[in-house]
PDB file of N, CA and C in Angstrom:
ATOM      1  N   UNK A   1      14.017  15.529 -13.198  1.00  0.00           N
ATOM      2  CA  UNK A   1      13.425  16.182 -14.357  1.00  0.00           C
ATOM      3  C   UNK A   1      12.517  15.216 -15.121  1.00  0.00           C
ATOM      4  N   UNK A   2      12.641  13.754 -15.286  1.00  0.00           N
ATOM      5  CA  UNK A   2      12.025  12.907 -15.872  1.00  0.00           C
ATOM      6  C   UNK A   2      10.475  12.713 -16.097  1.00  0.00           C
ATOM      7  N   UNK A   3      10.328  12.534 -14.515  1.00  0.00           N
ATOM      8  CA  UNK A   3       8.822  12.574 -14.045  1.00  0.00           C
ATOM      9  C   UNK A   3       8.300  13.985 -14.278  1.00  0.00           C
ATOM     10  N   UNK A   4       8.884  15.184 -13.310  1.00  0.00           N
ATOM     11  CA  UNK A   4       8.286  16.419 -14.009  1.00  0.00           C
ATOM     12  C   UNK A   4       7.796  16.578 -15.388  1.00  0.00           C
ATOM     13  N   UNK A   5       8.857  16.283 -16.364  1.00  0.00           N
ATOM     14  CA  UNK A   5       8.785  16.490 -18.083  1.00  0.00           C
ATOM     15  C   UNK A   5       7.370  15.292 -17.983  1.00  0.00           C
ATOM     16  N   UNK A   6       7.501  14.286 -17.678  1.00  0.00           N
ATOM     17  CA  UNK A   6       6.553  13.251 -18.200  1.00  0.00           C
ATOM     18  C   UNK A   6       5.259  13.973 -17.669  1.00  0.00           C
ATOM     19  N   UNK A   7       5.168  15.259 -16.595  1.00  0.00           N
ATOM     20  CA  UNK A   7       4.052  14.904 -16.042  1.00  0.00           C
ATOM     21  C   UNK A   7       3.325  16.129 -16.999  1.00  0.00           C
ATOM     22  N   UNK A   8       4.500  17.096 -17.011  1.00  0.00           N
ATOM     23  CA  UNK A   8       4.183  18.395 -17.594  1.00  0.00           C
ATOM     24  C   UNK A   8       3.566  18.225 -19.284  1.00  0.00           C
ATOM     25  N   UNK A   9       4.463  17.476 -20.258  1.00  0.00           N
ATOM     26  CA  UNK A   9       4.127  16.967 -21.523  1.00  0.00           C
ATOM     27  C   UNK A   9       2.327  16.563 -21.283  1.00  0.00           C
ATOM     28  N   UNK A  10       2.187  16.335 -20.430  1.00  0.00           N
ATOM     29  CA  UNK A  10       0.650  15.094 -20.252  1.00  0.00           C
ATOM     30  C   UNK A  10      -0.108  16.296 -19.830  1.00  0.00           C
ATOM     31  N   UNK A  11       0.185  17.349 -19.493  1.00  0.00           N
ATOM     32  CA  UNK A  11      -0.830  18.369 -19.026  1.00  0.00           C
ATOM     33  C   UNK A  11      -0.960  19.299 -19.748  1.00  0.00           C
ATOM     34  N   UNK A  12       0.363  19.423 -20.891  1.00  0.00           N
ATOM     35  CA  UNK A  12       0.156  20.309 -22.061  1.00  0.00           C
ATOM     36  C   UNK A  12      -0.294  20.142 -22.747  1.00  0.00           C
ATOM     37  N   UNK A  13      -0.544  18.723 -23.315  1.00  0.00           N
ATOM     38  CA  UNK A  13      -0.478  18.142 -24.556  1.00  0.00           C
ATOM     39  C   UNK A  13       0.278  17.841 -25.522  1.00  0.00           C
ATOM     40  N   UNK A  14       1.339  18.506 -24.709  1.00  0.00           N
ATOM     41  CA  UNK A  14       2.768  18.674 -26.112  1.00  0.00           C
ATOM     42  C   UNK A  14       2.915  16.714 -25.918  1.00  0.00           C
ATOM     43  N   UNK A  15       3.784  16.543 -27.120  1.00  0.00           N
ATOM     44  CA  UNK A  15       4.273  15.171 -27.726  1.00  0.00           C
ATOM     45  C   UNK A  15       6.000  15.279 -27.813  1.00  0.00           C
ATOM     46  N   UNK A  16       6.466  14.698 -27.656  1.00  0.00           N
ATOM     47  CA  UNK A  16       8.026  14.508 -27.848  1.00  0.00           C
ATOM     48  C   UNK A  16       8.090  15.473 -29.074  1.00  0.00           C
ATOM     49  N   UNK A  17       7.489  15.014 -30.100  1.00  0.00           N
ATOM     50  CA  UNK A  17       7.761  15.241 -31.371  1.00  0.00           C
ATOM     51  C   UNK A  17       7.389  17.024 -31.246  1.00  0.00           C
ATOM     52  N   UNK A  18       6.552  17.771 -30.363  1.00  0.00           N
ATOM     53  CA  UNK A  18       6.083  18.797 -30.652  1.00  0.00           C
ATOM     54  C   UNK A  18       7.108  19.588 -29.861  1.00  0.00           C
ATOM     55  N   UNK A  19       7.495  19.071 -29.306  1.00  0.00           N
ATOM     56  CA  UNK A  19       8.471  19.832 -27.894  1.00  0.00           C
ATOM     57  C   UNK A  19       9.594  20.195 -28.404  1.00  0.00           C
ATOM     58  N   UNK A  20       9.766  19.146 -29.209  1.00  0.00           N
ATOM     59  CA  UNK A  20      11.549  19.488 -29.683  1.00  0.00           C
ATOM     60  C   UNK A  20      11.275  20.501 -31.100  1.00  0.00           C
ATOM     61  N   UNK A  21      10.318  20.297 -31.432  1.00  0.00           N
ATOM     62  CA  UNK A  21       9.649  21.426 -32.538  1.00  0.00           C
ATOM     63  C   UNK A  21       9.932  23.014 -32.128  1.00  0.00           C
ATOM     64  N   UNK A  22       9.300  22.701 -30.959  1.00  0.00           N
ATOM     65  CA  UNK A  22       8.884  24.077 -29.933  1.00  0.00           C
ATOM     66  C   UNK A  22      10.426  24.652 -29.414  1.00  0.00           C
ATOM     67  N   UNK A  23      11.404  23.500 -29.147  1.00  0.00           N
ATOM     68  CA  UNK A  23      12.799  23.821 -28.632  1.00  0.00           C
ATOM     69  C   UNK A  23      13.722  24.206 -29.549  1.00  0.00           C
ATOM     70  N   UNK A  24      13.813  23.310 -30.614  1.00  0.00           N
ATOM     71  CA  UNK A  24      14.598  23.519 -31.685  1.00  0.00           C
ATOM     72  C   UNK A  24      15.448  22.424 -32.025  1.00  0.00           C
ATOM     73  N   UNK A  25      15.027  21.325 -31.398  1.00  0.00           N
ATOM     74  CA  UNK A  25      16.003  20.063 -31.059  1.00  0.00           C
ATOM     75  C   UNK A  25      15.313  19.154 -32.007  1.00  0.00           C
ATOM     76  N   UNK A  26      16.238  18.176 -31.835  1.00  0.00           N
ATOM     77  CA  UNK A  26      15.956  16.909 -32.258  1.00  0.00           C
ATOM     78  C   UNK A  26      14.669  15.836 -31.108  1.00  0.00           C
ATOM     79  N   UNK A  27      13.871  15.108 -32.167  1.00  0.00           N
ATOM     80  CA  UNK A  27      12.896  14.765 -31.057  1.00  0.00           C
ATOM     81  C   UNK A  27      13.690  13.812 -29.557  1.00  0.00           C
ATOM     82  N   UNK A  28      14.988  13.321 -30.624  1.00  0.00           N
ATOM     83  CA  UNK A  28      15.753  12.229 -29.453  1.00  0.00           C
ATOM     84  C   UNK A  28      16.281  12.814 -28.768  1.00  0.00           C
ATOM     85  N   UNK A  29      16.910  13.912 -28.483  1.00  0.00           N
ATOM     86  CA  UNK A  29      17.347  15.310 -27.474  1.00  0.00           C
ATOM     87  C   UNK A  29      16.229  14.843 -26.568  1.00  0.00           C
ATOM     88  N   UNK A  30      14.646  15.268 -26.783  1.00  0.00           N
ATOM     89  CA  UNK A  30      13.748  15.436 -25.551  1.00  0.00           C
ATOM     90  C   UNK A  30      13.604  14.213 -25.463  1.00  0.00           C
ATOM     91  N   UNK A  31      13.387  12.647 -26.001  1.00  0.00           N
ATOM     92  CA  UNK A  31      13.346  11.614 -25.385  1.00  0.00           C
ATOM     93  C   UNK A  31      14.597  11.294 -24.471  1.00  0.00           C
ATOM     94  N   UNK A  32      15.786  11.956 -24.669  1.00  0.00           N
ATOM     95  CA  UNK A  32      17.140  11.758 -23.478  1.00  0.00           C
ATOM     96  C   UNK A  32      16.644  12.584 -22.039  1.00  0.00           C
ATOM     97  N   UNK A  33      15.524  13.130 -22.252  1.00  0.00           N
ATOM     98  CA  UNK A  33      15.335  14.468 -21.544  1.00  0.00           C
ATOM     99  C   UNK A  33      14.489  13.583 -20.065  1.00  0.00           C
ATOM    100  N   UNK A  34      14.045  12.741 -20.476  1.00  0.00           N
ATOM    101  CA  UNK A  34      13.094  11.544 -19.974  1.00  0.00           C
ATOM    102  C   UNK A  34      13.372  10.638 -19.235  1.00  0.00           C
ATOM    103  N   UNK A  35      14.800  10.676 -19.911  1.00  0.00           N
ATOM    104  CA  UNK A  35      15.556   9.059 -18.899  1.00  0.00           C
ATOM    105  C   UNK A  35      16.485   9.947 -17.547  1.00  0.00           C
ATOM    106  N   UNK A  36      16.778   9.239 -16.602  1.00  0.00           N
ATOM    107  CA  UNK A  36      17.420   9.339 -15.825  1.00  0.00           C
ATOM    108  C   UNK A  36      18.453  10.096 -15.427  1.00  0.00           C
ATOM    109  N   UNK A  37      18.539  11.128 -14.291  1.00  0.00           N
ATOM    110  CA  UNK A  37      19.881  12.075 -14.906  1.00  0.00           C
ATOM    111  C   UNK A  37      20.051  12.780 -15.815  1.00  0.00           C
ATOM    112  N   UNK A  38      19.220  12.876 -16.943  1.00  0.00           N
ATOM    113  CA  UNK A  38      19.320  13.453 -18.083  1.00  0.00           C
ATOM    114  C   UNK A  38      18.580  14.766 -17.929  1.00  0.00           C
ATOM    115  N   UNK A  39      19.257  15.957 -18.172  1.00  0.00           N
ATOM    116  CA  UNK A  39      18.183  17.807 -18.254  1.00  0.00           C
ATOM    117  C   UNK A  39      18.599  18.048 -19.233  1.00  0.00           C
ATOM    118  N   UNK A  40      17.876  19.505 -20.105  1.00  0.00           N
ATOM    119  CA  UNK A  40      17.853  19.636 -21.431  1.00  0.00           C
ATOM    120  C   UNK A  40      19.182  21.178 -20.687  1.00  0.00           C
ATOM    121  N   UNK A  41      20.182  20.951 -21.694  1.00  0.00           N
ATOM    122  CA  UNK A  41      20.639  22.576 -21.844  1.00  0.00           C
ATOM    123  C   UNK A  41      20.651  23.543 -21.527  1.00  0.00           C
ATOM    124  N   UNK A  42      21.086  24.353 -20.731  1.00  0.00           N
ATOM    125  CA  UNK A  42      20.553  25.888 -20.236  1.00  0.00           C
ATOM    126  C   UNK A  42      19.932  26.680 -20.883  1.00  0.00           C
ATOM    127  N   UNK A  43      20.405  26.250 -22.295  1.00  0.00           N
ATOM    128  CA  UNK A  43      19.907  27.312 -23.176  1.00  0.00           C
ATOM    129  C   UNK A  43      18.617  26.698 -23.766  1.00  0.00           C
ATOM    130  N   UNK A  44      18.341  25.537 -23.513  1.00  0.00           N
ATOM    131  CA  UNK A  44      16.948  25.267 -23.971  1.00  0.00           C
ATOM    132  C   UNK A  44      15.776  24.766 -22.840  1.00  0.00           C
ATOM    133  N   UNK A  45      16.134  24.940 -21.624  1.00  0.00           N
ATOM    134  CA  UNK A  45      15.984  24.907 -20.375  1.00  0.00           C
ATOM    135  C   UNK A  45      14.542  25.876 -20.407  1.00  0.00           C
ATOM    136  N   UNK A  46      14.748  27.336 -20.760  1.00  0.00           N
ATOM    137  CA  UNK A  46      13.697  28.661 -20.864  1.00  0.00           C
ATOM    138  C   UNK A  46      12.651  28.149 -21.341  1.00  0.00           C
ATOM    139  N   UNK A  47      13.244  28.226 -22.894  1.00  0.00           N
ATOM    140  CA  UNK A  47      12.209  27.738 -23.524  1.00  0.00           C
ATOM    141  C   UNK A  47      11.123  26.952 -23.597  1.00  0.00           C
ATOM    142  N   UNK A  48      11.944  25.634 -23.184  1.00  0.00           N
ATOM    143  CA  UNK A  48      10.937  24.513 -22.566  1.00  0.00           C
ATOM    144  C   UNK A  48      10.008  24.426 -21.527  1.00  0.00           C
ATOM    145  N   UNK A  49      10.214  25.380 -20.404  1.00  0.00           N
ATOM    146  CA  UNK A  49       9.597  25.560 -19.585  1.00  0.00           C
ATOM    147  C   UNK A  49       8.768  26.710 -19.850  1.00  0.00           C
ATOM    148  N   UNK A  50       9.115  27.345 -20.263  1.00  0.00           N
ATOM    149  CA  UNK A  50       7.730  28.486 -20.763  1.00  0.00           C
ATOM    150  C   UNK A  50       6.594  27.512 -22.104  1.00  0.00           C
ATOM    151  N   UNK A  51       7.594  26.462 -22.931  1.00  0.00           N
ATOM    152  CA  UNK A  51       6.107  25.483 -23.362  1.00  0.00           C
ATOM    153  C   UNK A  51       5.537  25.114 -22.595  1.00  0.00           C
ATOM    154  N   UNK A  52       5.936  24.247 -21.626  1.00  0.00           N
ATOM    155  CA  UNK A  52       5.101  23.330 -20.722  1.00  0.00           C
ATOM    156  C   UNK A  52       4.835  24.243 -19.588  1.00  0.00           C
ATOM    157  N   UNK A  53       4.466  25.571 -19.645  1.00  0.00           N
ATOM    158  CA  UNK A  53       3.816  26.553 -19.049  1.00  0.00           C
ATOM    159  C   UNK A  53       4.537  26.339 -17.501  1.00  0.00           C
ATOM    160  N   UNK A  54       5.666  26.018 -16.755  1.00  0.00           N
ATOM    161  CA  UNK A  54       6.066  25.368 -16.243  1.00  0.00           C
ATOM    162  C   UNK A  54       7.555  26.783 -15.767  1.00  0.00           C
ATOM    163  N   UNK A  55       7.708  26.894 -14.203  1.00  0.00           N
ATOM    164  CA  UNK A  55       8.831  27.901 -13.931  1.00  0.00           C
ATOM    165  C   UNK A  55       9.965  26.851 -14.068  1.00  0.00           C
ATOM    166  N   UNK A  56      11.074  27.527 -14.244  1.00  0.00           N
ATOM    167  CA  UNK A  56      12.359  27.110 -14.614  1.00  0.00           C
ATOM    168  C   UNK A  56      13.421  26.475 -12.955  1.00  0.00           C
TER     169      UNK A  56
END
């Protein structure tokens, strides 16, 4: 998920800070989202991927 998120954020334009805006989270939620092993929630899983225009 790391690289995906890193690649997807860079093609949206979204920012850490805008994503977790967009999710409902805390911005450090989506910077955990980044590191290793780490996926966001099922329940914020949708969401995020319909920001970063991106299938689930």
């Amino acid at each position: 998920m790391n690289d995906a998120l890193r690649v997807a954020l860079s093609d949206t334009g979204h920012t850490i800070e805008s994503l977790a805006e967009t999710v409902g989270v805390d911005p450090k939620t989506v910077g955990r989202w980044l590191t290793e092993d780490r996926i966001p929630h099922a329940r914020h899983r949708l969401t995020a991927a319909e920001a970063l225009r991106r299938d689930v």
